[in-house]
C-alpha atoms as a PDB file:
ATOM      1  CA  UNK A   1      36.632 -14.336 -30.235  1.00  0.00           C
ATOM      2  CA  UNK A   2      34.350 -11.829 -28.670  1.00  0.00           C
ATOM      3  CA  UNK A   3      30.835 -12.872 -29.381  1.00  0.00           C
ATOM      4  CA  UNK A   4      27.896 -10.003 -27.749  1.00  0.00           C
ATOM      5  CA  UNK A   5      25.426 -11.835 -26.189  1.00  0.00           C
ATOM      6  CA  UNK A   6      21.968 -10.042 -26.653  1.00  0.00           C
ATOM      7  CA  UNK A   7      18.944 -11.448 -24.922  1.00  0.00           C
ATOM      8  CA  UNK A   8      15.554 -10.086 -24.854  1.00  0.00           C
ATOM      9  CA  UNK A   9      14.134  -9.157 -21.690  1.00  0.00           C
ATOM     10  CA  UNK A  10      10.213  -9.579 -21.434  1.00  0.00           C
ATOM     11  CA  UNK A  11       8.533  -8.246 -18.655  1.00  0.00           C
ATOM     12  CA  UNK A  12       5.850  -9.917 -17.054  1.00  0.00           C
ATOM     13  CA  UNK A  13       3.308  -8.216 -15.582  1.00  0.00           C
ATOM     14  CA  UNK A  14       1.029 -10.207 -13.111  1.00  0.00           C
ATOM     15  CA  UNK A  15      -2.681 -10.056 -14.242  1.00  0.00           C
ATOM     16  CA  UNK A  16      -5.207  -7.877 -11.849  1.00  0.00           C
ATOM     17  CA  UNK A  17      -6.994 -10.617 -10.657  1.00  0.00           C
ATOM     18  CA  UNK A  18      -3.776 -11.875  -9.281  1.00  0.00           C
ATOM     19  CA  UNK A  19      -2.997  -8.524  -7.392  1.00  0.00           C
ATOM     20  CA  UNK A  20      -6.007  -7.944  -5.876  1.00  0.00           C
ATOM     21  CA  UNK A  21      -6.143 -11.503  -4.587  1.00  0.00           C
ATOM     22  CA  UNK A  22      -4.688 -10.820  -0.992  1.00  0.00           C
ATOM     23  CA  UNK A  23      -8.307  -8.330  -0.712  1.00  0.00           C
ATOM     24  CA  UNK A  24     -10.153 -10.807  -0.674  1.00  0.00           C
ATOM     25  CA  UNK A  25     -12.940 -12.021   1.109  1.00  0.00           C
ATOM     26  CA  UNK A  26     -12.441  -8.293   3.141  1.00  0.00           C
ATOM     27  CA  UNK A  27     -13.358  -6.541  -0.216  1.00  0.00           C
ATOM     28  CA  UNK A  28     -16.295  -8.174  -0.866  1.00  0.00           C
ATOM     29  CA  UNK A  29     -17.218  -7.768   2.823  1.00  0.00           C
ATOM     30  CA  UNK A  30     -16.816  -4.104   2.555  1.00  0.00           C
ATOM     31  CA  UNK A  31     -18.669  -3.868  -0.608  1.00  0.00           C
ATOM     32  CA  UNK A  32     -21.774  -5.543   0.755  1.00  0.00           C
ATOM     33  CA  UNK A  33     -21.308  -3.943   4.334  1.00  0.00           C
ATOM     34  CA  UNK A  34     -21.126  -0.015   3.102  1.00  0.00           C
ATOM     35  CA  UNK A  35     -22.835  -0.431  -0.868  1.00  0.00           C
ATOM     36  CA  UNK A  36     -19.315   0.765  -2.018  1.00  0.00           C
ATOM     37  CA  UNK A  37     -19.581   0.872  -6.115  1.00  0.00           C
ATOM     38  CA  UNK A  38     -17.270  -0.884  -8.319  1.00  0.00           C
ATOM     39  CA  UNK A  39     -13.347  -1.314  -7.175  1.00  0.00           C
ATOM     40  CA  UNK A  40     -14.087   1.425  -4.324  1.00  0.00           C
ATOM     41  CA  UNK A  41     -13.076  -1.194  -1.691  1.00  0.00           C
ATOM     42  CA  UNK A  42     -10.524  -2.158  -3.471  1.00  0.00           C
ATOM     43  CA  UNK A  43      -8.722   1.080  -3.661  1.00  0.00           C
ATOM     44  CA  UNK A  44      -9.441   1.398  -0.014  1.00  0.00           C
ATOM     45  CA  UNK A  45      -7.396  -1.326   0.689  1.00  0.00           C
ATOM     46  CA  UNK A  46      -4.554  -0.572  -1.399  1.00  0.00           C
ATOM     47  CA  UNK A  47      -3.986   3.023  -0.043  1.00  0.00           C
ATOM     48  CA  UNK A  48      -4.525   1.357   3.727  1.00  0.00           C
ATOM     49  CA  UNK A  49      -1.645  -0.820   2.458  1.00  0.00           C
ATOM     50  CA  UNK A  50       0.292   1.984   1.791  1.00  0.00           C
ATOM     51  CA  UNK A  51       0.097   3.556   4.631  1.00  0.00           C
ATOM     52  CA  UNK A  52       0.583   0.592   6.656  1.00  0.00           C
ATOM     53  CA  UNK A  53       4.089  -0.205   4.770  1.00  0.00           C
ATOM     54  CA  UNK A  54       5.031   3.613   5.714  1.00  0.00           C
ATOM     55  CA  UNK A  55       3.976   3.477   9.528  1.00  0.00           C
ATOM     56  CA  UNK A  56       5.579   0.200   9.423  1.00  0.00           C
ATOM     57  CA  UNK A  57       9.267   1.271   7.387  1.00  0.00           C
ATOM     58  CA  UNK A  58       9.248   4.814   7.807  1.00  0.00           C
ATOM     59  CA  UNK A  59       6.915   5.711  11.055  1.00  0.00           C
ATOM     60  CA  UNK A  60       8.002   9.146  11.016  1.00  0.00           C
ATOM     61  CA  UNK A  61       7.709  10.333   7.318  1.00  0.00           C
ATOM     62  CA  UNK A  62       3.985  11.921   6.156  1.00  0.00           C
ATOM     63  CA  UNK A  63       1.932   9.950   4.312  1.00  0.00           C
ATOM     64  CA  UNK A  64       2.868  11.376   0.807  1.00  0.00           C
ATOM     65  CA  UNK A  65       6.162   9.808   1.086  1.00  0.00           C
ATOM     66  CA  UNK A  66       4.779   6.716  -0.433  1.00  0.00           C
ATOM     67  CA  UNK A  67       6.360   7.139  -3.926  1.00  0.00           C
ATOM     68  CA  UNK A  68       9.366   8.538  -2.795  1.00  0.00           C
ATOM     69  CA  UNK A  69       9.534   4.513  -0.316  1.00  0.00           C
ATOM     70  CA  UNK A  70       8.289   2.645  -3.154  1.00  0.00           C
ATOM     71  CA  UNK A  71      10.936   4.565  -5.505  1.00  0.00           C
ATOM     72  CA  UNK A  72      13.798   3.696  -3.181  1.00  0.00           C
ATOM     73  CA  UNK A  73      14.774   7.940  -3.449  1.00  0.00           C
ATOM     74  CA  UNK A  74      13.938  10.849  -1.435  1.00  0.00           C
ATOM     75  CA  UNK A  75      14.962  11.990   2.034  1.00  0.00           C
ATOM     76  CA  UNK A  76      13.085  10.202   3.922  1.00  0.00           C
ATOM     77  CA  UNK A  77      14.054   6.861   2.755  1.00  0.00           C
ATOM     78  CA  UNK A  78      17.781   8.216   2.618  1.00  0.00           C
ATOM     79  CA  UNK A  79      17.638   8.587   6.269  1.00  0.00           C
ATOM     80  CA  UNK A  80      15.820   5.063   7.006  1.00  0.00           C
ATOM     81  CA  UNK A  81      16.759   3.293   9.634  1.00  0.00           C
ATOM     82  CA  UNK A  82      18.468  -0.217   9.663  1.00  0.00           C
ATOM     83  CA  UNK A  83      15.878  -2.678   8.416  1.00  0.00           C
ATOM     84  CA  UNK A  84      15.966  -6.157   9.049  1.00  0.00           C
ATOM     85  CA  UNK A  85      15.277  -8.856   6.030  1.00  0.00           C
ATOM     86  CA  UNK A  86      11.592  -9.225   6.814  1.00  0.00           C
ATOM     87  CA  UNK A  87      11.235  -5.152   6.454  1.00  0.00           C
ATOM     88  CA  UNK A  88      13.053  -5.647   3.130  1.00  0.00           C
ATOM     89  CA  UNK A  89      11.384  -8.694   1.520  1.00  0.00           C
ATOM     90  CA  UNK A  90       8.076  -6.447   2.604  1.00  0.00           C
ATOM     91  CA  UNK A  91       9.610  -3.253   0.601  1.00  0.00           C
ATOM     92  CA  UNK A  92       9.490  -5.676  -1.854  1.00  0.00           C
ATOM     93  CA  UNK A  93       6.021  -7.606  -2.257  1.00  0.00           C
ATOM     94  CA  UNK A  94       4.755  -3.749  -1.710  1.00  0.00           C
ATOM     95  CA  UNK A  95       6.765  -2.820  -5.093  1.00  0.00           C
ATOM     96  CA  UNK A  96       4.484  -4.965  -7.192  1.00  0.00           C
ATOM     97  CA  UNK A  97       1.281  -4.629  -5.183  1.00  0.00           C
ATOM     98  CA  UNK A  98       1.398  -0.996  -5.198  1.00  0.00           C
ATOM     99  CA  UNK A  99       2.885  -0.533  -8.822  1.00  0.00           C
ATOM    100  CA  UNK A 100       1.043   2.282  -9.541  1.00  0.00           C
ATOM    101  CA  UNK A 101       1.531   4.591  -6.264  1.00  0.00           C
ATOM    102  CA  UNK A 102       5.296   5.069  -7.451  1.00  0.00           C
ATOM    103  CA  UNK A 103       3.663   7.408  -9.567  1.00  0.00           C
ATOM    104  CA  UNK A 104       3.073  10.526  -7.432  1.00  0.00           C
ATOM    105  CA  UNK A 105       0.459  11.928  -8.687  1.00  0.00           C
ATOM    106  CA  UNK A 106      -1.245   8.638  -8.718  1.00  0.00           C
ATOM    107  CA  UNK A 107      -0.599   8.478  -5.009  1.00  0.00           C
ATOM    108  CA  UNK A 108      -1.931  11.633  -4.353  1.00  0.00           C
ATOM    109  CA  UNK A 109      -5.026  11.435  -6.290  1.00  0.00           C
ATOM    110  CA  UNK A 110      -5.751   7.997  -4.341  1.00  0.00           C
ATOM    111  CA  UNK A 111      -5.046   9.865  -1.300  1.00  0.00           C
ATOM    112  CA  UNK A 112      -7.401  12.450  -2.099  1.00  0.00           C
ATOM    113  CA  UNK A 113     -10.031  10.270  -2.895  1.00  0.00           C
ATOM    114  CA  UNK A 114      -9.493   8.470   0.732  1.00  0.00           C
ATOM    115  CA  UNK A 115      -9.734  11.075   2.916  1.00  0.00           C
ATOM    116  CA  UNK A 116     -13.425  11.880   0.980  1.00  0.00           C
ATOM    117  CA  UNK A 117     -14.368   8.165   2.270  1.00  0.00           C
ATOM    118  CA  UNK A 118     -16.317   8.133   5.466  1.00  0.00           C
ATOM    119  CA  UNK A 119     -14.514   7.839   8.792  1.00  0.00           C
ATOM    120  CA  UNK A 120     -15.815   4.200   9.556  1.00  0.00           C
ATOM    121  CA  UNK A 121     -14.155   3.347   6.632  1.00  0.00           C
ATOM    122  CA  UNK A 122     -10.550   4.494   6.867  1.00  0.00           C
ATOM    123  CA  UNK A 123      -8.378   2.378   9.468  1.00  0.00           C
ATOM    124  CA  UNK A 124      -5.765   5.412   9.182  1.00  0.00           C
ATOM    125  CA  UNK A 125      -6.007   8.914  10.113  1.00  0.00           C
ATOM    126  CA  UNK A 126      -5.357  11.387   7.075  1.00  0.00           C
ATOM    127  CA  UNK A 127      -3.372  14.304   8.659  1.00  0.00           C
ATOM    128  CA  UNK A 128       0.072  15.245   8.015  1.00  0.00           C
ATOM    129  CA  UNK A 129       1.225  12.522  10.612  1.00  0.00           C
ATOM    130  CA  UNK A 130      -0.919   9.978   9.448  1.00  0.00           C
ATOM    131  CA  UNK A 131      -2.019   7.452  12.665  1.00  0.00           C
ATOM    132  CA  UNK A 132      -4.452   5.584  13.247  1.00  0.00           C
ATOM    133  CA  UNK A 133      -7.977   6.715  13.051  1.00  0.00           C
ATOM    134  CA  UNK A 134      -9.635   6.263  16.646  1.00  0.00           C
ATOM    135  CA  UNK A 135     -12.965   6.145  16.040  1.00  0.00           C
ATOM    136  CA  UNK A 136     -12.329   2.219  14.332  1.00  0.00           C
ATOM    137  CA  UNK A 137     -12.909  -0.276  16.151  1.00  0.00           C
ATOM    138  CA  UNK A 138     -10.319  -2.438  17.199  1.00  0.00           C
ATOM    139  CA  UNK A 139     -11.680  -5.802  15.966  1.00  0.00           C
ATOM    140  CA  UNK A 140     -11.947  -3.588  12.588  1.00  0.00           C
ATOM    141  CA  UNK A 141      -8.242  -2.515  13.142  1.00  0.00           C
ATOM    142  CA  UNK A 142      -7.169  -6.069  14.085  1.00  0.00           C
ATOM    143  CA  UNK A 143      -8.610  -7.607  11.014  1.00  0.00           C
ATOM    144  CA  UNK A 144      -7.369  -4.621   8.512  1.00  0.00           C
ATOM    145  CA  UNK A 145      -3.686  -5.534  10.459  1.00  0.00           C
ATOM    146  CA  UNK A 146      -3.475  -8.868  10.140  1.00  0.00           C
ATOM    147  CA  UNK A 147      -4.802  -8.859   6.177  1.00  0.00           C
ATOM    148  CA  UNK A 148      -1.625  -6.114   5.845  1.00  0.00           C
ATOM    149  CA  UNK A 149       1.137  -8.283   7.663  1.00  0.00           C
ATOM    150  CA  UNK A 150      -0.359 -11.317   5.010  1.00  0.00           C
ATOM    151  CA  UNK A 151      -0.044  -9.229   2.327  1.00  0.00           C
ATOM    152  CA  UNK A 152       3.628  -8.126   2.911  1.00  0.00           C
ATOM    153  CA  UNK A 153       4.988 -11.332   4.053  1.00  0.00           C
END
């Protein structure tokens, strides 16, 4: 008696409010620090996150790799080095916070539209090696850091 067992997989996507929730209070802050209109900071902060998971998984790949990471393809993560669980379970929380950067074009838009944000803004530089920007300071860099390592934990 062979019997096909068919189930119905929903999937649940977590509400925005939810995903933005590790931003804040630093969104708000950066909204009423710099006037920044609408989700502005919030954008920030997710493309800082991005590049934070690179420098922190893949240190040596550019900055558009971020789809490629997020996609689990492409050269760069091919050649990956060993990662320990925590650089895993980070890989991870980054695939649903970041959702929409494994879409390439997505990610390169958002990238666009960073580098056109004012240097006392950005906590990362925007060349082809990405870095950190040095003209941040470091209690800036420090806070942006630790609100990263919280949200990939």
């Amino acid at each position: 008696m062979n019997m096909v067992l068919s189930s119905t997989h929903l999937e649940t996507r977590p509400a925005l409010s939810s995903l933005l929730r590790w931003q804040e209070p630093l969104a708000t802050r950066l909204r009423h620090k710099h006037a920044l209109p609408g989700l502005v900071a919030n954008r920030l902060l997710n493309v800082e996150l991005g590049l934070y998971l690179l420098a922190e998984l893949l240190p040596t790949a550019p900055p558009h790799a971020l789809p490629d990471l997020l996609n689990k393809q492409g050269a760069a993560y091919r050649q990956r080095p060993i990662w320990s669980p925590r650089q895993h379970r980070a890989l991870s929380q980054a695939q649903t916070l970041l959702a929409p950067y494994r879409d390439r074009a997505a990610w390169y838009k958002a990238l666009d539209k960073y580098t056109t944000l004012s240097p006392e803004l950005r906590t990362f530089g925007t060349g082809v090696r990405g870095g950190w920007n040095p003209n941040i300071s470091s209690y800036v860099l420090r806070d942006r850091l630790s609100l990263f390592q919280r949200a990939l934990a």
